[in-house]
C-alpha atoms as a PDB file:
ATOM      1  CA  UNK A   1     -22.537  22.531  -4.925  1.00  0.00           C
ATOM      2  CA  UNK A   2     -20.076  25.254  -3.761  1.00  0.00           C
ATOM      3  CA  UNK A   3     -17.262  24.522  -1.256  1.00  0.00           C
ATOM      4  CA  UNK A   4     -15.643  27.293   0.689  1.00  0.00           C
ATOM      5  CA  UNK A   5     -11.776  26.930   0.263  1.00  0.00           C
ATOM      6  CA  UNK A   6     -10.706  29.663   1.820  1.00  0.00           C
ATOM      7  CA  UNK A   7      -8.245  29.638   4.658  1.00  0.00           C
ATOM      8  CA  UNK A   8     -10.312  29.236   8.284  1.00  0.00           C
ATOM      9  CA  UNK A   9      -8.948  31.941  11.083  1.00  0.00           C
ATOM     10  CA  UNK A  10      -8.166  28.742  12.696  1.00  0.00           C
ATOM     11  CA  UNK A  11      -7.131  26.101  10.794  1.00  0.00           C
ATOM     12  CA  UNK A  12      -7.155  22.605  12.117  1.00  0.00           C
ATOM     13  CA  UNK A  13      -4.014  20.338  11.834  1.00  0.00           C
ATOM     14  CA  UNK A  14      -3.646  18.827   8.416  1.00  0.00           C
ATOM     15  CA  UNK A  15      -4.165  14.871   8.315  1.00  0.00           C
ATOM     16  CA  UNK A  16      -2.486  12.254   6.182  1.00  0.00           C
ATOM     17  CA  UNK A  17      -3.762   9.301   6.001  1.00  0.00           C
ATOM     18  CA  UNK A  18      -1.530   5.820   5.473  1.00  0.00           C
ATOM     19  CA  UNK A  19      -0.887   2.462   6.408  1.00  0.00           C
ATOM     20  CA  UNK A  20       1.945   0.164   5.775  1.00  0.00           C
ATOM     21  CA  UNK A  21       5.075   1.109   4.115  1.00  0.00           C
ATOM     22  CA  UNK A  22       3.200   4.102   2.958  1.00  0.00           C
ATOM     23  CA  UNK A  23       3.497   5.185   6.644  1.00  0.00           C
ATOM     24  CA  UNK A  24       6.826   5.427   6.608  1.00  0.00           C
ATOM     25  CA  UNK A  25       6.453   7.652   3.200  1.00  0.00           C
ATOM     26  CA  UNK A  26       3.503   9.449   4.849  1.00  0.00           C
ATOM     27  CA  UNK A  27       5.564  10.560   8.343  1.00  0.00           C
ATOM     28  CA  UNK A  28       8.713  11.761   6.205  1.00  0.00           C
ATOM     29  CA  UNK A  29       6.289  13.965   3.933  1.00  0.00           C
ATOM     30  CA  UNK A  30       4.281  14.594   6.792  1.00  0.00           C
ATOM     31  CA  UNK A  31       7.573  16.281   8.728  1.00  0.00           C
ATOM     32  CA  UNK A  32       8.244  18.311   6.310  1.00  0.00           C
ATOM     33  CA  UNK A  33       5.076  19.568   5.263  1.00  0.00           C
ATOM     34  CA  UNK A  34       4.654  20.409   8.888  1.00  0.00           C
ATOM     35  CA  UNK A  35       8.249  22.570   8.371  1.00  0.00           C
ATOM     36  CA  UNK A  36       6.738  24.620   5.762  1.00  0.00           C
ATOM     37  CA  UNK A  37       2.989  24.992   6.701  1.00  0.00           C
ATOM     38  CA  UNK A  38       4.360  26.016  10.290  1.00  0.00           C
ATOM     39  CA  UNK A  39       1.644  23.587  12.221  1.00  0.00           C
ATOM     40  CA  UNK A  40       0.675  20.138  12.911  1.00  0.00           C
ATOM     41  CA  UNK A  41       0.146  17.316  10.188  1.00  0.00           C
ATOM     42  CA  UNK A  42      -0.889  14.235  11.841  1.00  0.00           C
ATOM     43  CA  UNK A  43      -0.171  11.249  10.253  1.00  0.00           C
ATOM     44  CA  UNK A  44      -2.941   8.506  10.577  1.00  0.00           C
ATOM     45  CA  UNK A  45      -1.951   4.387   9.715  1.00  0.00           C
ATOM     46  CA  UNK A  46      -5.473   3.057   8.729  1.00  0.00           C
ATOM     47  CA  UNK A  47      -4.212   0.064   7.940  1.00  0.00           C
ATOM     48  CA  UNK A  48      -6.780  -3.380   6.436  1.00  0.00           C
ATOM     49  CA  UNK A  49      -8.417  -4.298   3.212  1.00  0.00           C
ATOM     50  CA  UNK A  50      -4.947  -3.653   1.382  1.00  0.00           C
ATOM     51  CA  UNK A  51      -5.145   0.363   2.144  1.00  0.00           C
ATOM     52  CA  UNK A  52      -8.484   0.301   0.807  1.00  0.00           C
ATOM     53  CA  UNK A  53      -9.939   1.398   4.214  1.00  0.00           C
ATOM     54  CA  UNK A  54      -7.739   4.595   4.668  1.00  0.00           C
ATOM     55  CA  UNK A  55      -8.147   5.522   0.666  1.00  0.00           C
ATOM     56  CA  UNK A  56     -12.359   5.622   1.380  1.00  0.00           C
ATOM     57  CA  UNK A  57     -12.154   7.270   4.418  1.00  0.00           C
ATOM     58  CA  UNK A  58     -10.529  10.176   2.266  1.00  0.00           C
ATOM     59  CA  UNK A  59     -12.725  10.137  -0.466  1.00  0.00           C
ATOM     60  CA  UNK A  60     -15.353  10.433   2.257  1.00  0.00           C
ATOM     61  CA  UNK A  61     -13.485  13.185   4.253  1.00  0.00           C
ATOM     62  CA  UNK A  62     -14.464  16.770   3.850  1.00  0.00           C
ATOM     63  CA  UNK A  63     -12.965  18.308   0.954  1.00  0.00           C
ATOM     64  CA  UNK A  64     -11.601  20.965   2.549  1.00  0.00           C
ATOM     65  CA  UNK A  65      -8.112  20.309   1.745  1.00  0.00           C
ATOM     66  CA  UNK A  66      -6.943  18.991   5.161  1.00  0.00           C
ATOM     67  CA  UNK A  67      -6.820  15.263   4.716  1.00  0.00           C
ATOM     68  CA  UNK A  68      -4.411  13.690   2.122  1.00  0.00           C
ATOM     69  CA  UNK A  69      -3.621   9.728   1.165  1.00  0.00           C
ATOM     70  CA  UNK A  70      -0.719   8.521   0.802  1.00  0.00           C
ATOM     71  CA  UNK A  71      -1.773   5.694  -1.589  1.00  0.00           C
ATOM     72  CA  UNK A  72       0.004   2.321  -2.621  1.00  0.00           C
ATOM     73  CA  UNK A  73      -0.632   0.782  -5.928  1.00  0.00           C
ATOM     74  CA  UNK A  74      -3.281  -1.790  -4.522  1.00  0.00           C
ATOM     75  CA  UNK A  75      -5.706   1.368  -3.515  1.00  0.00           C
ATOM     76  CA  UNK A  76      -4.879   2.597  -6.745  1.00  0.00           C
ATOM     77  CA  UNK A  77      -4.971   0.079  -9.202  1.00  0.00           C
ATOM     78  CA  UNK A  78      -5.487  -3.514  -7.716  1.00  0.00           C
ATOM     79  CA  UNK A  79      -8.137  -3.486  -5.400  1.00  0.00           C
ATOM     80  CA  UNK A  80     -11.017  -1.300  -7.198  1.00  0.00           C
ATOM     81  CA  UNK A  81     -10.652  -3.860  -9.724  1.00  0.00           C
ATOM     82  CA  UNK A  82     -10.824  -7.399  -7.261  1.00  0.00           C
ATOM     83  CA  UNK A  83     -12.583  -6.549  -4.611  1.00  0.00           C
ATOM     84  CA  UNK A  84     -16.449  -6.847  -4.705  1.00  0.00           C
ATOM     85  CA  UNK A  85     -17.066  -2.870  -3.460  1.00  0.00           C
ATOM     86  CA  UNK A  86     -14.398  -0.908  -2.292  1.00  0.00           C
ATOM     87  CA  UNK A  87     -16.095   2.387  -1.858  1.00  0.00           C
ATOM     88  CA  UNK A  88     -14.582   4.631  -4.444  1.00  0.00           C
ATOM     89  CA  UNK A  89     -13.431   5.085  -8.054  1.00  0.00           C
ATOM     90  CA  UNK A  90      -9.835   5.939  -7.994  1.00  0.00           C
ATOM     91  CA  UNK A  91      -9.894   7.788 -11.174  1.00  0.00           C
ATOM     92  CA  UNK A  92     -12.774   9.981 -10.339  1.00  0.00           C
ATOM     93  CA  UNK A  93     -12.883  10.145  -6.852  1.00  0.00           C
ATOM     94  CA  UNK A  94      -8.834  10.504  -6.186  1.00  0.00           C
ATOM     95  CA  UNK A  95      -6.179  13.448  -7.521  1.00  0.00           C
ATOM     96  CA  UNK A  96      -2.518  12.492  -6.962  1.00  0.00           C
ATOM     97  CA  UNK A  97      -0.521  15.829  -6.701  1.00  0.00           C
ATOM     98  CA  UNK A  98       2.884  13.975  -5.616  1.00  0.00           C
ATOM     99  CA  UNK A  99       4.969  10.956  -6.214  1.00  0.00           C
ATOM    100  CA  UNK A 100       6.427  10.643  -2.754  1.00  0.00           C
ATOM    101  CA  UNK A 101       8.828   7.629  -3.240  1.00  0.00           C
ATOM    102  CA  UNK A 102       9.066   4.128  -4.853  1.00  0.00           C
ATOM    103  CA  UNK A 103       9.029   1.282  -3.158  1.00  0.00           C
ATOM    104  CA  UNK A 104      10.936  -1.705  -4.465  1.00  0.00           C
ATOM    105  CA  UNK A 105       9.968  -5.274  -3.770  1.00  0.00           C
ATOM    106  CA  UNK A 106      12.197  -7.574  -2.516  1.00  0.00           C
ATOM    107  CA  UNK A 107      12.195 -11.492  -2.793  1.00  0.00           C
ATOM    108  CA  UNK A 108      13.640 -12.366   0.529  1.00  0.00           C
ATOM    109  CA  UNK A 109      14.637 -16.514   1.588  1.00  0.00           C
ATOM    110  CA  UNK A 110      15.326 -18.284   4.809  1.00  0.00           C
ATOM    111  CA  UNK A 111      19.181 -17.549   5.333  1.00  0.00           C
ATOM    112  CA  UNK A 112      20.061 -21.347   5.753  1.00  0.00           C
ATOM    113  CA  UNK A 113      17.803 -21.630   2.590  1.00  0.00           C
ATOM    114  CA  UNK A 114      19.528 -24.314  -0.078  1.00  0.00           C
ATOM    115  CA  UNK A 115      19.518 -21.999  -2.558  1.00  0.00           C
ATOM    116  CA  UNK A 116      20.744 -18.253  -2.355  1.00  0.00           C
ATOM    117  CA  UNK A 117      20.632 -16.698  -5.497  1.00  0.00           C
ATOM    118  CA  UNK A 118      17.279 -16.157  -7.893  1.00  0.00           C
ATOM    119  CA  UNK A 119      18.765 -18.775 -10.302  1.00  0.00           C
ATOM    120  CA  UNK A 120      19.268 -21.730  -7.745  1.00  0.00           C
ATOM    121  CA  UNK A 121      15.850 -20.427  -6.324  1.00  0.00           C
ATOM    122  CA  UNK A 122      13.998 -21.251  -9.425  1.00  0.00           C
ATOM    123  CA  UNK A 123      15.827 -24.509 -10.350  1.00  0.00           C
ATOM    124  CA  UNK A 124      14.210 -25.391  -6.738  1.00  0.00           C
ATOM    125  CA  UNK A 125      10.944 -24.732  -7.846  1.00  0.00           C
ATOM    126  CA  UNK A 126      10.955 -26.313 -10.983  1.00  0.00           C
ATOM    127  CA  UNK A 127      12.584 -29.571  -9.209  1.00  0.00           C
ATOM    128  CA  UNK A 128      10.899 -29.740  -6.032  1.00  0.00           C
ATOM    129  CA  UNK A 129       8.053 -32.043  -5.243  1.00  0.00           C
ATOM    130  CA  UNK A 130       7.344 -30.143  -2.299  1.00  0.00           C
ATOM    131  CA  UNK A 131       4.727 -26.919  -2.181  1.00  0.00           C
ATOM    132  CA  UNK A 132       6.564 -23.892  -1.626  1.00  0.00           C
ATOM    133  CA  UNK A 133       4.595 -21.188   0.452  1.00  0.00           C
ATOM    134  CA  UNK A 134       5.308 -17.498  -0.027  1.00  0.00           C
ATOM    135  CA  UNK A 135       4.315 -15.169   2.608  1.00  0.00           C
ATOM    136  CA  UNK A 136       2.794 -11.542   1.777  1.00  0.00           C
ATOM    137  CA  UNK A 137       0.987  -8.350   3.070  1.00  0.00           C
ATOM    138  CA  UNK A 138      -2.422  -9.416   2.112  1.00  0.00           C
ATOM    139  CA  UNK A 139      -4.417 -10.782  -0.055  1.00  0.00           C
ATOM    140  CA  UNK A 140      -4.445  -8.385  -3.793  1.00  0.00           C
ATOM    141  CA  UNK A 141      -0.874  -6.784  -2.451  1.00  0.00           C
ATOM    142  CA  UNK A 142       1.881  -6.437  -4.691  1.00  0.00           C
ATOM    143  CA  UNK A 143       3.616  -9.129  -2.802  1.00  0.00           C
ATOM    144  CA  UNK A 144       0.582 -11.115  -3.718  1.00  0.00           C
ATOM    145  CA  UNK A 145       0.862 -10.572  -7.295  1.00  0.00           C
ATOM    146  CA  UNK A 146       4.707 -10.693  -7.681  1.00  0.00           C
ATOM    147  CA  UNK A 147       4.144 -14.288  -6.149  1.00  0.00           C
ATOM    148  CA  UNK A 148       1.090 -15.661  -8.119  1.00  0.00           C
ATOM    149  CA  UNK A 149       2.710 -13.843 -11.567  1.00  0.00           C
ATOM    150  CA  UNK A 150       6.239 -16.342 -10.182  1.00  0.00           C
ATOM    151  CA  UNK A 151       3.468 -19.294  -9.869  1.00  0.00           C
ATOM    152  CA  UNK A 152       2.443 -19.003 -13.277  1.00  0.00           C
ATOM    153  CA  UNK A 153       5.438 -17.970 -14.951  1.00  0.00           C
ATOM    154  CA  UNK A 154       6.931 -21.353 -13.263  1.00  0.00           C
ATOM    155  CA  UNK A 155       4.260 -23.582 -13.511  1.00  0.00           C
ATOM    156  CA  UNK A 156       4.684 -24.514 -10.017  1.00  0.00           C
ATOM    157  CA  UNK A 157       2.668 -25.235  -7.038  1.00  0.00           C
ATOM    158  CA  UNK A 158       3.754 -21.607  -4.731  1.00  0.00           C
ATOM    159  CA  UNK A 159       1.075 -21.356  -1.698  1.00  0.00           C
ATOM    160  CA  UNK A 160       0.020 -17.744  -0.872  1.00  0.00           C
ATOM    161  CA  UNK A 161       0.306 -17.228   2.431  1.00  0.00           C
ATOM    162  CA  UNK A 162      -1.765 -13.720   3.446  1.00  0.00           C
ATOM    163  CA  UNK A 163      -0.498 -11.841   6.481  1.00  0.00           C
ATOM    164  CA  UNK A 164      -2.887  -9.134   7.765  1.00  0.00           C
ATOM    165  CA  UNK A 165      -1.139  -6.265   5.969  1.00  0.00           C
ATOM    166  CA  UNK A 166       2.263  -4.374   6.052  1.00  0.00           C
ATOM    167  CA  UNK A 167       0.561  -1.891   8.438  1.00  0.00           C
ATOM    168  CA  UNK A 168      -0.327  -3.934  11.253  1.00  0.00           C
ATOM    169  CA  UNK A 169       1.878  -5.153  14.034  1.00  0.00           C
END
């Protein structure tokens, strides 16, 4: 099957779709790609299933060009691999043409916390009697991981506590 490429007389305004702190990545790029293409680029937060939602509905877009992801590393390489069906094969069905930032990720306490350095942190956990919950973005996010990979490299009884994404208020 062919696909015309070429320019329309009118084009329609570009969309990028993101959710989370990919949105913040996605309006930045999305500014200046406005700058240079002189017109519109809409940026879209599809936020849920750990940016799985906004990464189909851009595999399912029409490949004209005009809608772009701004993908995380669950879309990427997390979620095609836990989740039951997400809709796509990221390394058929997606093309990355840009890094557009990284994104570090922070381990963040309570400040009246009794411990305020990583060190004291972990002698807490390996001490402790108590369960210690750890909040994150979702279910399969990076936050998720860095927490269970802390759980087992600890040996300690960390609760996951799943919020309902980064992208959501």
């Amino acid at each position: 099957m062919a696909a015309d490429l070429s320019e329309p007389a009118d084009p329609p305004d570009r969309q990028l779709l993101a959710g989370g702190t990919g949105d913040i990545i996605a309006r930045i790029i999305g500014a200046r790609l406005s700058e240079a293409l002189g017109q519109s680029v809409i940026v879209e937060n599809r936020p849920g299933a750990g940016g799985t939602l906004g990464a189909r509905d851009v595999v399912n877009a029409t490949p004209d060009g005009y809608t772009l992801a701004a993908a995380q590393t669950p879309e990427i390489a997390i979620n095609p691999y836990f989740m039951k069906d997400v809709g796509y094969d990221p390394l058929k069905d997606l093309q990355p043409i840009a890094l557009g930032g990284v994104v570090p990720l922070a381990l963040v306490v309570p400040a009246n916390a009794p411990y305020s350095t990583l060190a004291e942190f972990v002698t807490f956990l390996r001490t402790t009697d108590h369960t210690v919950t750890f909040a994150s973005g979702g279910v399969g996010s990076s936050g998720h991981f860095a927490g269970e990979l802390l759980k087992l490299k600890l040996n300690n009884r960390l609760t996951h506590v799943p919020y309902k994404g980064a992208g959501r208020p």
